[in-house]
N, C-alpha and C. Protein backbone atom coordinates (compact mmCIF):
# COMPACT_ATOMS: atom_id res chain seq x y z
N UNK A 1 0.83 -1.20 0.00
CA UNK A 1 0.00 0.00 0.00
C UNK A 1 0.87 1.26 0.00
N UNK A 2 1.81 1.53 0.94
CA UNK A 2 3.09 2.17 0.75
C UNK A 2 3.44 2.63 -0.48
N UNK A 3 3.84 1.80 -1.14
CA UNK A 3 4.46 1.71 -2.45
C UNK A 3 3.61 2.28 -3.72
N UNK A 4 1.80 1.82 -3.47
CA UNK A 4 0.77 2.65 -4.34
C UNK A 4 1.01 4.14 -4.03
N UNK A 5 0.98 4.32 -2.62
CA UNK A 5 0.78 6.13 -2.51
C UNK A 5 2.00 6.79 -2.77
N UNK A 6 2.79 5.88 -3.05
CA UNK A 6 4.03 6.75 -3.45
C UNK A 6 4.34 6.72 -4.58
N UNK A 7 3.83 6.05 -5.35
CA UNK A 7 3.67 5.83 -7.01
C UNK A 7 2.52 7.17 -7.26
N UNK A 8 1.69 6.95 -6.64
CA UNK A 8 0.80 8.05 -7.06
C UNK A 8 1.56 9.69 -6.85
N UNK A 9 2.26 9.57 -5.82
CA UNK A 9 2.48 11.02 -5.34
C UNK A 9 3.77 11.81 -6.52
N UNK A 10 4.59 10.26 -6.81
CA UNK A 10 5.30 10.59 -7.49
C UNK A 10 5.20 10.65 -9.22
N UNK A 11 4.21 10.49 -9.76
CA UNK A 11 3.46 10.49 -10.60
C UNK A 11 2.36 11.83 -11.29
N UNK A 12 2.15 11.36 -10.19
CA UNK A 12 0.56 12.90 -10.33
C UNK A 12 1.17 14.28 -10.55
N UNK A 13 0.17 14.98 -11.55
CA UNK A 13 0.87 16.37 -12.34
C UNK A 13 1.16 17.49 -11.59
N UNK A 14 1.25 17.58 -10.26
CA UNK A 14 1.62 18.27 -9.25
C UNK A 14 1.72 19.76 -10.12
N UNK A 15 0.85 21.25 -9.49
CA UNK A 15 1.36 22.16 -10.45
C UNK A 15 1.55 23.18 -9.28
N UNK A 16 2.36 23.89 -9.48
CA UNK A 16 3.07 25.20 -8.13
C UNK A 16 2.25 26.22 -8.84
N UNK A 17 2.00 27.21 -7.79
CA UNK A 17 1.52 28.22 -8.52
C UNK A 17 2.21 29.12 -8.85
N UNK A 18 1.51 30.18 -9.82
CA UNK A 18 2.54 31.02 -10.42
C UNK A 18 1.29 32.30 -10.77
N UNK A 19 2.57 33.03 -11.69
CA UNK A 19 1.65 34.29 -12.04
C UNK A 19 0.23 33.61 -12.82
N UNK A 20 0.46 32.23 -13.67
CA UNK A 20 -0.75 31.88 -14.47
C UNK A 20 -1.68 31.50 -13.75
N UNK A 21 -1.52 31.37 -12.25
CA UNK A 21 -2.98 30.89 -11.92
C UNK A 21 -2.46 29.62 -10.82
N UNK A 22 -3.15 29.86 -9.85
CA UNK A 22 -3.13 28.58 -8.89
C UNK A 22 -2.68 27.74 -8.55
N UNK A 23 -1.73 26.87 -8.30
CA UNK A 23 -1.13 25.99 -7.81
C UNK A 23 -2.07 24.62 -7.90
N UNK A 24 -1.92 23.19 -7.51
CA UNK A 24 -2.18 21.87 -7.01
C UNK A 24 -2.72 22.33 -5.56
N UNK A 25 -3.55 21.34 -5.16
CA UNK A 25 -3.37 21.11 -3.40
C UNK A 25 -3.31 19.86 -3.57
N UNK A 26 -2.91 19.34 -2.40
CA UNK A 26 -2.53 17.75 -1.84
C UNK A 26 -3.59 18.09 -0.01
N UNK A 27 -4.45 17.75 -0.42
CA UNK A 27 -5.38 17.80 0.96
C UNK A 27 -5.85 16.31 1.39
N UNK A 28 -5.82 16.39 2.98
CA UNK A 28 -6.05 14.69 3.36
C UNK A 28 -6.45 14.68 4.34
N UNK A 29 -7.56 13.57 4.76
CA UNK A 29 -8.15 13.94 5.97
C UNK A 29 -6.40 13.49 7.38
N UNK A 30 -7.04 14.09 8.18
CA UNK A 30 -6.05 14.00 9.25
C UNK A 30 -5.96 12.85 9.70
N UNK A 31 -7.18 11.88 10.14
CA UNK A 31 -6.93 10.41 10.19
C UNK A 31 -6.74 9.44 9.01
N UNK A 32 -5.39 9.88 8.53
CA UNK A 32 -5.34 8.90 7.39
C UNK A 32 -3.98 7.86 8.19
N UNK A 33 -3.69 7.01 7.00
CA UNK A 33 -2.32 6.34 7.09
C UNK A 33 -1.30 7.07 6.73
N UNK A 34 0.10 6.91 7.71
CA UNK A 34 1.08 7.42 7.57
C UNK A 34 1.70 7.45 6.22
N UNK A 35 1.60 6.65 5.39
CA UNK A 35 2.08 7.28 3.87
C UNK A 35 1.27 8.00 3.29
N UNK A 36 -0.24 8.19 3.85
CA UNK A 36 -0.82 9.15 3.25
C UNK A 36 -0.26 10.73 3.61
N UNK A 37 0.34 10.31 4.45
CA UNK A 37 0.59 12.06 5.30
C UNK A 37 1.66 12.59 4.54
N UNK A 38 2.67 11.33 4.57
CA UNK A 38 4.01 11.57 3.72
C UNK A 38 4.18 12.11 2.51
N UNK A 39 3.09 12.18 1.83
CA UNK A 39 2.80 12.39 0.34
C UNK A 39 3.46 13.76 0.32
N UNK A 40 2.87 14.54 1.57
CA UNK A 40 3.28 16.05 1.89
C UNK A 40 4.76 16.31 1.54
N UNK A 41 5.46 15.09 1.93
CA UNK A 41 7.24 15.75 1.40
C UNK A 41 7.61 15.71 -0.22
N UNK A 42 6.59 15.08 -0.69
CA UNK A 42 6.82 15.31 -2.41
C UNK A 42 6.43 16.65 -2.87
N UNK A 43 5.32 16.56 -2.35
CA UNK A 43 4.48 17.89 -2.48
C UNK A 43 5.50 19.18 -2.25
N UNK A 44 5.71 19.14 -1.29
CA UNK A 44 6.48 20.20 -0.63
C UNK A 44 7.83 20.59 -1.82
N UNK A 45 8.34 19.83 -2.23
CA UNK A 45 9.31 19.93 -2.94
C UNK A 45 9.03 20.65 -4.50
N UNK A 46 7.98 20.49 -4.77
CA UNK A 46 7.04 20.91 -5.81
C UNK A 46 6.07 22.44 -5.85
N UNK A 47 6.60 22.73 -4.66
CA UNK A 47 5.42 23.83 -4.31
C UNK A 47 4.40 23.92 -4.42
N UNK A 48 3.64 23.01 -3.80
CA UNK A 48 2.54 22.38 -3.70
C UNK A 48 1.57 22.83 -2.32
N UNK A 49 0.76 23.65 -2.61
CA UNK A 49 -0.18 23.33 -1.07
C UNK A 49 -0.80 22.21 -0.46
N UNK A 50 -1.01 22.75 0.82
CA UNK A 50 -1.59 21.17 1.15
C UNK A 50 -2.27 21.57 2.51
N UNK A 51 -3.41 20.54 2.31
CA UNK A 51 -4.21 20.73 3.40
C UNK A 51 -5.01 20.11 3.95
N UNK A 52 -4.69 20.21 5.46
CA UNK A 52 -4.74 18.74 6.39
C UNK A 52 -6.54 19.08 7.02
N UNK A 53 -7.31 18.42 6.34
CA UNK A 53 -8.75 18.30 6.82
C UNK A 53 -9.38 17.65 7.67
N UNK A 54 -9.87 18.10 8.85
CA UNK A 54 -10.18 17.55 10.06
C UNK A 54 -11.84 16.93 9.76
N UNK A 55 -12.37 15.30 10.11
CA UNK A 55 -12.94 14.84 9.50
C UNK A 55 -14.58 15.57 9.90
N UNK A 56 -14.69 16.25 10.78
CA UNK A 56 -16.17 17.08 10.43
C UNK A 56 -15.95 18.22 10.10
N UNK A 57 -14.91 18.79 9.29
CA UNK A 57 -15.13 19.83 8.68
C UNK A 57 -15.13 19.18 6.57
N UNK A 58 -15.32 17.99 6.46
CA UNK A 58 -16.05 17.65 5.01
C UNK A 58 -17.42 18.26 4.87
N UNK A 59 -18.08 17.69 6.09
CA UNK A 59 -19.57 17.84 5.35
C UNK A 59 -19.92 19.53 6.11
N UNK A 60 -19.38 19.95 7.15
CA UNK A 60 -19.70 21.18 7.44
C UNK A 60 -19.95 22.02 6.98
N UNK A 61 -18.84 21.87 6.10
CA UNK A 61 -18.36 23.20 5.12
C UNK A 61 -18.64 22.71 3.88
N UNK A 62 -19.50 22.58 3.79
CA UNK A 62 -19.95 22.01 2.42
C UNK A 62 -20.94 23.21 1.11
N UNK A 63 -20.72 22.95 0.03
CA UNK A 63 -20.58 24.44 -0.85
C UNK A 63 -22.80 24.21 -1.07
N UNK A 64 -22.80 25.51 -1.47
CA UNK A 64 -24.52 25.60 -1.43
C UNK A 64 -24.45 24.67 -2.97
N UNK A 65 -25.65 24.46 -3.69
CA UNK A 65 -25.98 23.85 -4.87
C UNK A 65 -24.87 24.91 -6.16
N UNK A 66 -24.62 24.32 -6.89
CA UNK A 66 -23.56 25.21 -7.81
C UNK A 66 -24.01 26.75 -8.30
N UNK A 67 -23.23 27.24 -8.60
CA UNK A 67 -23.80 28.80 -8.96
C UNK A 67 -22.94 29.33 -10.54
N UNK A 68 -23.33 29.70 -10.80
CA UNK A 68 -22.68 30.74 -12.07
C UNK A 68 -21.37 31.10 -11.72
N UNK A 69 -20.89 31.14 -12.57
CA UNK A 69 -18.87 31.25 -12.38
C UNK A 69 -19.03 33.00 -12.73
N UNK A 70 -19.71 33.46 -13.32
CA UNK A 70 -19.74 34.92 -13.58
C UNK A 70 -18.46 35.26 -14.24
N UNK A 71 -18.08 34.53 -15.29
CA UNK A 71 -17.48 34.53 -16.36
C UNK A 71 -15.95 34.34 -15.73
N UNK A 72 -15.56 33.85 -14.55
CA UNK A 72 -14.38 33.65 -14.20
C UNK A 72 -13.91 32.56 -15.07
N UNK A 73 -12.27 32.72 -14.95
CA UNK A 73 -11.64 31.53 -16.37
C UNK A 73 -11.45 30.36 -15.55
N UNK A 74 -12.11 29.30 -16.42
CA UNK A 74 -11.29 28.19 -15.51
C UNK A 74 -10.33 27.69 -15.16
N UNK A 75 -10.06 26.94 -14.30
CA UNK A 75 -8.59 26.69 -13.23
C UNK A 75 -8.51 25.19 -14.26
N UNK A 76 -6.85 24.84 -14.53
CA UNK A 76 -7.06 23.56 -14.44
C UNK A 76 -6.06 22.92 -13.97
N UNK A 77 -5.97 23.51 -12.51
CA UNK A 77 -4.94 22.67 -12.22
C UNK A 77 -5.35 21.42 -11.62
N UNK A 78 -4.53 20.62 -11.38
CA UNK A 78 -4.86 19.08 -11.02
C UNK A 78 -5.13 19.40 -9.19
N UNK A 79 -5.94 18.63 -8.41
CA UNK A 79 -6.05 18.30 -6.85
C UNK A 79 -5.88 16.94 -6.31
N UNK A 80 -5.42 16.46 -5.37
CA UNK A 80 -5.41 15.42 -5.06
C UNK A 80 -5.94 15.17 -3.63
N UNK A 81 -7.44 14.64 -3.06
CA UNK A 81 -8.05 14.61 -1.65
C UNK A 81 -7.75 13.44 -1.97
N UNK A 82 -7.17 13.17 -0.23
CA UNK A 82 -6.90 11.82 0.10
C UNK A 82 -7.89 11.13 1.47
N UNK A 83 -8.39 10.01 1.45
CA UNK A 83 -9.40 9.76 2.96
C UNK A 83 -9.04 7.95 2.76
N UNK A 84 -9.23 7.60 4.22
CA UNK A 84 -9.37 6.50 4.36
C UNK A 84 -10.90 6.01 4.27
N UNK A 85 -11.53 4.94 3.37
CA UNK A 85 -12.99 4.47 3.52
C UNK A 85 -12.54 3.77 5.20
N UNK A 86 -11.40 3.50 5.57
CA UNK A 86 -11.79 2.95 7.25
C UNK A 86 -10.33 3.15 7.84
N UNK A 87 -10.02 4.05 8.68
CA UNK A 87 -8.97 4.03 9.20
C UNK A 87 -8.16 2.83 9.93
N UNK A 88 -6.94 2.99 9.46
CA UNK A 88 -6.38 2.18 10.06
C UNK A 88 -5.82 2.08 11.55
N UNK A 89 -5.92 3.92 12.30
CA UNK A 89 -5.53 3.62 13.26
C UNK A 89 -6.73 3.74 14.27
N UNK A 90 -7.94 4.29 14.07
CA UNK A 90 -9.17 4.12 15.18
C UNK A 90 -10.28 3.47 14.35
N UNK A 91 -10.06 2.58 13.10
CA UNK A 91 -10.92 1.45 13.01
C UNK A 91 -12.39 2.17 12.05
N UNK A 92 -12.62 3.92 12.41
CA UNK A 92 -13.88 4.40 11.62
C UNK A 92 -13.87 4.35 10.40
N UNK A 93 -14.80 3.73 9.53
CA UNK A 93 -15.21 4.26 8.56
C UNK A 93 -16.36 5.60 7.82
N UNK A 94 -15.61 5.94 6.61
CA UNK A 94 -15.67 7.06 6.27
C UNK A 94 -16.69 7.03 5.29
N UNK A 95 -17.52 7.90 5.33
CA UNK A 95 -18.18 7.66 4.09
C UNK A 95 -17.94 7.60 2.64
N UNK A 96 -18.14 6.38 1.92
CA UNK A 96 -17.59 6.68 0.60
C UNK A 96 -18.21 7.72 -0.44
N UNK A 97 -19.18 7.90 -0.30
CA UNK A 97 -19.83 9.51 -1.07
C UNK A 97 -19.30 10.96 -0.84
N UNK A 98 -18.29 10.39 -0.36
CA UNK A 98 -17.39 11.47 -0.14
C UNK A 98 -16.39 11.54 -1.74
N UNK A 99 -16.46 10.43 -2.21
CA UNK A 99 -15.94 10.47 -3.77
C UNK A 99 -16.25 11.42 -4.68
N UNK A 100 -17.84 11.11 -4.91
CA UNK A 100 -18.16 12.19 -6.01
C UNK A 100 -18.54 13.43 -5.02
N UNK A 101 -18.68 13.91 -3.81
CA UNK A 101 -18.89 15.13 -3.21
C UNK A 101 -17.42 16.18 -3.41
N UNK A 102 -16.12 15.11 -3.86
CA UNK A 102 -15.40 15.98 -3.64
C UNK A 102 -14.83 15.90 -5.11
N UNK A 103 -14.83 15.04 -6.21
CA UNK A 103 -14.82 15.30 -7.45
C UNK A 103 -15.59 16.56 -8.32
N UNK A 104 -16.84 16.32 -7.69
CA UNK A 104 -17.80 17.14 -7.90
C UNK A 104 -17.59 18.78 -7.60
N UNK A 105 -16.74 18.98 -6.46
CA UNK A 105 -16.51 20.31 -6.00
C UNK A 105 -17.72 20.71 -4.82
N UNK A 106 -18.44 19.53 -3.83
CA UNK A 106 -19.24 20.25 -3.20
C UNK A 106 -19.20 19.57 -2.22
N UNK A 107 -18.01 18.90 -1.65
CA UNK A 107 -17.66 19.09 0.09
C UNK A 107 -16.03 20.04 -0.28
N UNK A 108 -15.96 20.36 0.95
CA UNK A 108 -14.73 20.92 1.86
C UNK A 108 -13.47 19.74 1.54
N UNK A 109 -12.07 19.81 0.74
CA UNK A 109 -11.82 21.42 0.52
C UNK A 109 -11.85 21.54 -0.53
N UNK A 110 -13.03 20.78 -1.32
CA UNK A 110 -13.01 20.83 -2.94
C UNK A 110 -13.61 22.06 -3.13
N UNK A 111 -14.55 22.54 -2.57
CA UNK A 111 -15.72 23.56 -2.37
C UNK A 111 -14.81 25.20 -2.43
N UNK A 112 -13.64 25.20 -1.94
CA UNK A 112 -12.77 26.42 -1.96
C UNK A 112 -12.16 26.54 -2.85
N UNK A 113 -11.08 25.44 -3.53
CA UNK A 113 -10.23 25.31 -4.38
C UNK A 113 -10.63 25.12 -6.06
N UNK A 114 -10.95 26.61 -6.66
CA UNK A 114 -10.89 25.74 -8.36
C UNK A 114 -9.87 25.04 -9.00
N UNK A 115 -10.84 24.09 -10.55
CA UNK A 115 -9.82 22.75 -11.18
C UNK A 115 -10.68 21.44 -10.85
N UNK A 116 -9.31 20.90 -11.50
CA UNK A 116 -10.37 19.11 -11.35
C UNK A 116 -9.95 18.52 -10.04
N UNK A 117 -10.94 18.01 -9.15
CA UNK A 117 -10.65 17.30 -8.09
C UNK A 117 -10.00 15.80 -8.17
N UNK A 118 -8.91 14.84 -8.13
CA UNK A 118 -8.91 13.72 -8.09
C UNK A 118 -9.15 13.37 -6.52
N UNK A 119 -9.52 12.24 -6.25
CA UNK A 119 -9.76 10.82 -5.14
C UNK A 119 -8.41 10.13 -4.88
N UNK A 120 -8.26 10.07 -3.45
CA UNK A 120 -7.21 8.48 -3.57
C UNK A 120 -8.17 8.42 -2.51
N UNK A 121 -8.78 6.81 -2.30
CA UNK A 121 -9.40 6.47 -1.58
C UNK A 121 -8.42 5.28 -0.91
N UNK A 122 -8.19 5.24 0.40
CA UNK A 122 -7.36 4.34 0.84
C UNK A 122 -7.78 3.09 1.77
N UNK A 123 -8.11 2.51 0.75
CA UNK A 123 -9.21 1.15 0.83
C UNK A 123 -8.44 -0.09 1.72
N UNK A 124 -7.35 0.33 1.77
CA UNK A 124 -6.69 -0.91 2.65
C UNK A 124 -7.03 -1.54 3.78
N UNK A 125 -6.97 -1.19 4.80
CA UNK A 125 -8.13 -1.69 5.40
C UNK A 125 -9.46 -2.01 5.55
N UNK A 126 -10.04 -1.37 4.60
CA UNK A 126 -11.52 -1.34 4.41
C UNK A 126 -11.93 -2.36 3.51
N UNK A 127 -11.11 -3.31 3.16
CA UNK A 127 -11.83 -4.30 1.51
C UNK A 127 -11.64 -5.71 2.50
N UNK A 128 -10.94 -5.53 3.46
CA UNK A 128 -10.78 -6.99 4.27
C UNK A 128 -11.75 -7.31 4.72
N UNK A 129 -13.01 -6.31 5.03
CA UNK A 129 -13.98 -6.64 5.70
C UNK A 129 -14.85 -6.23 4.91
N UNK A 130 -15.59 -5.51 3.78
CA UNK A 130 -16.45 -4.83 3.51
C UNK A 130 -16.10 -4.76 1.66
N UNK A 131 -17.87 -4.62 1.38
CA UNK A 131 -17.55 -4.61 -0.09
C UNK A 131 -17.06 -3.25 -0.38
N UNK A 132 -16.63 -2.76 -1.89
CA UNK A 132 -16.64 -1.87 -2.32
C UNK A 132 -16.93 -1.94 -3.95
N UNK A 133 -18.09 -0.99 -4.13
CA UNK A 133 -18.57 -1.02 -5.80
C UNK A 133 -17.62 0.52 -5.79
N UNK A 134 -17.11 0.06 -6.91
CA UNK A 134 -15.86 1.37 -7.39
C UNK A 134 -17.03 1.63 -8.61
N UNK A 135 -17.96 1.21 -9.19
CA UNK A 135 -18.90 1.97 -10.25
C UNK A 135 -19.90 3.06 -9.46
N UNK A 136 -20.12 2.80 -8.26
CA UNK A 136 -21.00 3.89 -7.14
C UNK A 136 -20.25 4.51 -6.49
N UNK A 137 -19.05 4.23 -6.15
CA UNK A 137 -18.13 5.27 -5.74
C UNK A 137 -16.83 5.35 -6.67
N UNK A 138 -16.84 6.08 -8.07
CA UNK A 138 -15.74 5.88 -8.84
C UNK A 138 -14.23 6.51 -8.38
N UNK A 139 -13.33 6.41 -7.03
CA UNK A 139 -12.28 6.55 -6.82
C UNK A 139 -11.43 6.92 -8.09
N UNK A 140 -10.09 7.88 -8.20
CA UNK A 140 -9.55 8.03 -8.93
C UNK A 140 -8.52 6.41 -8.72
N UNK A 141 -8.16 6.75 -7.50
CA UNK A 141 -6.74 5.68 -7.28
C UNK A 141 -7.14 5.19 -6.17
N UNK A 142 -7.06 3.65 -6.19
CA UNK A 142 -7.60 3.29 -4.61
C UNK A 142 -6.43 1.78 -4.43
N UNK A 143 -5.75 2.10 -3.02
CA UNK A 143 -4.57 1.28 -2.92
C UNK A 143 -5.70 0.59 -2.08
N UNK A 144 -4.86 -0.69 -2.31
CA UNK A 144 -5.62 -2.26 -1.32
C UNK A 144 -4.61 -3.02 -0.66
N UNK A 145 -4.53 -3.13 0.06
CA UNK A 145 -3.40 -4.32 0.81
C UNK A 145 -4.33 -5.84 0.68
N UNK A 146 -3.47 -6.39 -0.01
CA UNK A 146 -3.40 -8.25 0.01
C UNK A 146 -3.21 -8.94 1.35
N UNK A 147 -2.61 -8.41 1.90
CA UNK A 147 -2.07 -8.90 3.50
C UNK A 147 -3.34 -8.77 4.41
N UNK A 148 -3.98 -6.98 4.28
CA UNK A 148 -4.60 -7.11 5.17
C UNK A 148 -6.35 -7.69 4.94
N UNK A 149 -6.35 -8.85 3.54
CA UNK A 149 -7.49 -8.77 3.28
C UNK A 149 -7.57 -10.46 3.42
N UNK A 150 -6.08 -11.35 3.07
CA UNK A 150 -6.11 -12.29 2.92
C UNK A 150 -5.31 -13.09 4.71
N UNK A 151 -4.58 -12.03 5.13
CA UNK A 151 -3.59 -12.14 5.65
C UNK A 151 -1.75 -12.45 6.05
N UNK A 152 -2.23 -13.12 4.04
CA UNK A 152 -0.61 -13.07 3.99
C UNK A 152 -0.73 -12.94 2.80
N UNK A 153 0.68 -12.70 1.91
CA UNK A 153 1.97 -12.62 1.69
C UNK A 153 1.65 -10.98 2.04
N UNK A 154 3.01 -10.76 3.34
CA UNK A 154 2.99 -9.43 3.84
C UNK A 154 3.98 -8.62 2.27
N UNK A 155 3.22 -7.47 2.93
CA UNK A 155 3.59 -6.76 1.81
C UNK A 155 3.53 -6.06 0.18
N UNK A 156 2.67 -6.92 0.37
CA UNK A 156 1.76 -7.04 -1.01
C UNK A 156 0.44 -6.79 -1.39
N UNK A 157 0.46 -5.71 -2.02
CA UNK A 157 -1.27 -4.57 -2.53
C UNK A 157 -1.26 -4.48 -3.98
N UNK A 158 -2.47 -3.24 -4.40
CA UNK A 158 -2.43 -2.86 -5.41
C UNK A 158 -2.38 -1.51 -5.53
N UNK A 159 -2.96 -1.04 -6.45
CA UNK A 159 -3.04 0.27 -6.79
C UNK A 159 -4.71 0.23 -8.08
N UNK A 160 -5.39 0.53 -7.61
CA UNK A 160 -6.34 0.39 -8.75
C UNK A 160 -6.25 1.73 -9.37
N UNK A 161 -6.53 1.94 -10.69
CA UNK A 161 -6.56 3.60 -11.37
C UNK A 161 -7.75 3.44 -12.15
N UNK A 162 -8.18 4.64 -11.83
CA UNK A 162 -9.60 4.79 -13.18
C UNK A 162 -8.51 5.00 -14.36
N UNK A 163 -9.49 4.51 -15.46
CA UNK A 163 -8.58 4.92 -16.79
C UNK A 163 -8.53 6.63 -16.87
N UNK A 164 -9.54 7.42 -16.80
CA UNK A 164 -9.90 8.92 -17.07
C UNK A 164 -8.10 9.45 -16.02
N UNK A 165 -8.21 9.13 -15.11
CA UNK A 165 -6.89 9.54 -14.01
C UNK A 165 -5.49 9.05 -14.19
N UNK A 166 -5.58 7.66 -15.33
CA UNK A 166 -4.32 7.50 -15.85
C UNK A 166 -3.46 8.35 -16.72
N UNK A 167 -4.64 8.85 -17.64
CA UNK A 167 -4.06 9.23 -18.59
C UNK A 167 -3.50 10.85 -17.99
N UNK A 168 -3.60 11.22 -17.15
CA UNK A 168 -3.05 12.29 -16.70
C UNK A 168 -1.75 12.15 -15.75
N UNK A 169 -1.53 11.24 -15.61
CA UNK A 169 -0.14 10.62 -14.74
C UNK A 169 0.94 10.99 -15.80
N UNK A 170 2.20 11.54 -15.07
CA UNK A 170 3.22 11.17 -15.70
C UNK A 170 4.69 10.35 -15.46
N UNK A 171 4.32 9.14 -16.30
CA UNK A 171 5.33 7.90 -16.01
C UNK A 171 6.69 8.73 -16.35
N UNK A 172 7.45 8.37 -15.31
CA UNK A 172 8.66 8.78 -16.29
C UNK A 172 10.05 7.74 -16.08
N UNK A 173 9.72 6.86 -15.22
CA UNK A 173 10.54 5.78 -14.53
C UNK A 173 9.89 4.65 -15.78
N UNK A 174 10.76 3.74 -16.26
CA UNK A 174 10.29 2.55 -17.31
C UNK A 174 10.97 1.41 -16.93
N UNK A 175 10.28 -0.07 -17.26
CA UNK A 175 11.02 -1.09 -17.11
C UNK A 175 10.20 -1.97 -17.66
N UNK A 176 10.70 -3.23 -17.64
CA UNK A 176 9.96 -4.35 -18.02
C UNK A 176 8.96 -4.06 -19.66
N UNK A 177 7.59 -4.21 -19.71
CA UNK A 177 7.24 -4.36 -20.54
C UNK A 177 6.17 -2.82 -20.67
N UNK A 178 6.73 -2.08 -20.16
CA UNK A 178 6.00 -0.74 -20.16
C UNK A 178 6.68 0.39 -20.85
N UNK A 179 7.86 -0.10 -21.87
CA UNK A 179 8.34 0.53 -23.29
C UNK A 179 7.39 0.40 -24.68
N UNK A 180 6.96 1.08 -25.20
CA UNK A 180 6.89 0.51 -26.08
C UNK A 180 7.92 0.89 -27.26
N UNK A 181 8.61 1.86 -27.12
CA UNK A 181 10.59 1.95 -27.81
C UNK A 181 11.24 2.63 -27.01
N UNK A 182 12.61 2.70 -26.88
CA UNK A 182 13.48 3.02 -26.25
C UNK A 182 15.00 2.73 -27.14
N UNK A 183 15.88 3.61 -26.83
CA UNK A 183 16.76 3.57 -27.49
C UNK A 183 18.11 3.45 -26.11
N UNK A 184 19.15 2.76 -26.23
CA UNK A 184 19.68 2.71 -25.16
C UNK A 184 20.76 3.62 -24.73
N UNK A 185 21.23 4.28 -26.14
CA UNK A 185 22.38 4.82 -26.09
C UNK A 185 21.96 6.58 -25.95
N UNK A 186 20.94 6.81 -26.45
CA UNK A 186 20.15 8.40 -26.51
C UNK A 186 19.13 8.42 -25.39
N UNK A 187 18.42 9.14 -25.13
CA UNK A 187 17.41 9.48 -24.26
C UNK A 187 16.03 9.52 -24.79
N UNK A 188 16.21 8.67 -25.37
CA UNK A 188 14.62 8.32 -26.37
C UNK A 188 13.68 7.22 -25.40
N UNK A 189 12.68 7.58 -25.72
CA UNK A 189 11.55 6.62 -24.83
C UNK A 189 9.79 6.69 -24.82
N UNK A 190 9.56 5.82 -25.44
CA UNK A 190 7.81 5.56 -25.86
C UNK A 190 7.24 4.99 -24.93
N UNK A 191 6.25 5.48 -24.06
CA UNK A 191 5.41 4.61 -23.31
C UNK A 191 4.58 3.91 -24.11
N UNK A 192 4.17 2.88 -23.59
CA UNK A 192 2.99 2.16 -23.94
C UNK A 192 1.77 2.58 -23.48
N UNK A 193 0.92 2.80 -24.37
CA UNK A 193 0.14 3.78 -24.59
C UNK A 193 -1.11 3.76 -23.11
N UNK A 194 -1.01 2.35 -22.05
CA UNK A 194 -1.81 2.37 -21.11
C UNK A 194 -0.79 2.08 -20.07
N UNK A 195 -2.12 2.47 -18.94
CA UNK A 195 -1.25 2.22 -17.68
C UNK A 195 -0.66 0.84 -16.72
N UNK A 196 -1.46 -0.03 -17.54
CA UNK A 196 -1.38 -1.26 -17.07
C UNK A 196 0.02 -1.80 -17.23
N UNK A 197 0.56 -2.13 -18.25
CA UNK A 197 1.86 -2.24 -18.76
C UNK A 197 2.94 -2.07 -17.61
């Protein structure tokens, strides 16, 4: 699971702000897992905001029904909210409609920040015990631990990706069968055109 959120963190189009407009946030609820928190030192390096959401201020602060932009330009920078569907260290689960509330732009802190919202939903603990329909709650990226669902081989998860959230990743690490050309002696290099690879 580790290893998903750090693939993601190191991946995702992270944007600093500037004179053009707005920056990324990296926002996460406060009871998450410790590599969720960590994400913050990539971020940081990137000039990246970030912001640590305390879990009743989601629905508190939640935005009225949508309104007219009154001709403001749109933002497009990328976001990344992170939540556990069940914490790993006090056991609660979270509501998963918290997916499209914050894709959508209408919980806290999607509700402040313009651009596209992505999801990491951090299902790891939560799939050992409990279903999850990813078509009713479409997560961008949702890491799973194998260990904690089967109980063993420690160490070993996934990373699920919507396709729409792949294609905005940028691979830049290659190996195995996720070339599709490469040249060895120049700095040439073709991904294969999906993320699976």
């Amino acid at each position: 699971c580790t290893a998903a959120l750090k693939l993601v963190a190191d991946t995702f189009p992270w944007k600093a702000a500037s004179n053009e407009g707005p920056g990324s946030q990296f926002c996460y609820l406060t009871d998450n897992h410790t590599s969720v928190v960590g994400i913050r030192g990539v971020t940081a390096l990137q000039g990246v905001g970030r912001v640590s959401v305390l879990p009743h201020e989601v629905e508190t602060r939640a935005k009225k029904p949508p309104t007219q932009t009154n001709g403001e330009e749109e933002c497009s920078a990328p976001h990344l909210f992170c939540y556990p569907a069940q914490s790993n260290f006090s056991g609660r689960k979270y509501p998963l409609r918290y997916v499209k509330g914050i894709q959508s732009q209408q919980l806290y802190p999607a509700c402040e920040h313009r651009g596209r919202w992505f999801v990491l939903l951090d299902a790891a603990c939560f799939v050992g015990c409990s279903p999850l329909d990813l078509s009713q709650y479409p997560a961008d990226f949702v890491p799973i631990s194998f260990y904690k669902m089967f109980g063993f081989p420690t160490g070993l998860g996934a990373l699920l990706v919507k396709n729409e959230a792949a294609e905005i990743l940028r691979k830049t690490y290659f190996g195995g069968g996720t070339a599709a050309a490469y040249l060895v002696a120049e700095n040439y290099f073709v991904p294969k055109p999906n993320v699976v690879s």
